[in-house]
Protein backbone atom coordinates (compact mmCIF):
# COMPACT_ATOMS: atom_id res chain seq x y z
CA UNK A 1 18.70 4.75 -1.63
CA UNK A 2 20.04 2.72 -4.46
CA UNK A 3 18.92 -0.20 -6.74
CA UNK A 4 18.93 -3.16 -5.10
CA UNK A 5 18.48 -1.80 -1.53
CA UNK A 6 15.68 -3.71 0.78
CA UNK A 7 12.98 -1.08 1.69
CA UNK A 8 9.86 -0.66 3.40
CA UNK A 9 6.94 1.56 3.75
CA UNK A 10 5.92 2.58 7.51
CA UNK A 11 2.55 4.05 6.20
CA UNK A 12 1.75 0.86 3.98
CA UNK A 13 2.15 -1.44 6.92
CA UNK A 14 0.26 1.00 9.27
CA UNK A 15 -2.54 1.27 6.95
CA UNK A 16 -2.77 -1.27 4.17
CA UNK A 17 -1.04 -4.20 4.94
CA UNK A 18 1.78 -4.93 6.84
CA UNK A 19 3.33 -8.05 5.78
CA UNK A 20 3.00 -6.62 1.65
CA UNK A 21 5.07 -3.36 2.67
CA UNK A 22 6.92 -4.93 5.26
CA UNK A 23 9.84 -5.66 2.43
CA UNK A 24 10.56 -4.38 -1.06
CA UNK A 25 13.11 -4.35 -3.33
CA UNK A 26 14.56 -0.55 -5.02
CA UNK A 27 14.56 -1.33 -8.82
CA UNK A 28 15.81 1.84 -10.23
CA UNK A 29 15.94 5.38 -8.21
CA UNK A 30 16.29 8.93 -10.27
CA UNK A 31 15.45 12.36 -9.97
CA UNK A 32 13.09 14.40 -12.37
CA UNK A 33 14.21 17.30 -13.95
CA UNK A 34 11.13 19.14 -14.72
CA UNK A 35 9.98 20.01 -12.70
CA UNK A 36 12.67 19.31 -10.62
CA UNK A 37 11.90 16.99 -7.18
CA UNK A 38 12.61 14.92 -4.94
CA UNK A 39 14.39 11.75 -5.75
CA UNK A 40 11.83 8.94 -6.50
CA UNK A 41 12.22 4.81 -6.99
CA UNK A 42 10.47 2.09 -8.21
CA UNK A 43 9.78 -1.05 -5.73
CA UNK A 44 9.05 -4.31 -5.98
CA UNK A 45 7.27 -5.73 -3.24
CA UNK A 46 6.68 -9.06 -2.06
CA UNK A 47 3.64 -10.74 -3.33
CA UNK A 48 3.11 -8.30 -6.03
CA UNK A 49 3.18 -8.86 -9.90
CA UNK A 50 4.25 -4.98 -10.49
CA UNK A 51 6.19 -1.95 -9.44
CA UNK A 52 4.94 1.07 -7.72
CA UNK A 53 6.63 4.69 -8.10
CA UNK A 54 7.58 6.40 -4.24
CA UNK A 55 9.28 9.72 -3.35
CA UNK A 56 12.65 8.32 -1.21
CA UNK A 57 11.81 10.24 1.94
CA UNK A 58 8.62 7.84 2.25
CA UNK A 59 10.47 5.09 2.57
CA UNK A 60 12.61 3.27 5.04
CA UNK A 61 15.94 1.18 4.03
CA UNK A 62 16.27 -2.12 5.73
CA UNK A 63 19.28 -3.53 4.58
CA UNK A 64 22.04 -2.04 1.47
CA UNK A 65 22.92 -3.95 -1.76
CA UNK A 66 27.04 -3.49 -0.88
């Protein structure tokens, strides 16, 4: 997963809402260092005013930035 990437969440749309985490955008990805983890990113998704943190593996990619 990289910035820019079109993601979504299969567990948000299952359970919260599916047409907010039907489609979000990857704003920045890293990986901690201490303790070291699992790569995590920040989304944007549509309709809301703020990001939200996610491990990668909990997320889907819909389409690449290439």
């Amino acid at each position: 997963m990289k910035r820019g990437d079109l993601v979504k969440h299969p567990k948000g749309i299952e359970n919260v809402c599916k047409e907010k985490y039907s489609l979000g955008v990857v704003l920045s990805e890293y990986t901690p260092q201490h303790p070291t983890g699992a790569q995590q990113v920040t989304v944007m998704w549509r309709g809301m005013q703020s990001y939200l943190v996610y491990n990668a593996d909990q997320l889907e990619v819909i389409s690449e930035n290439r």
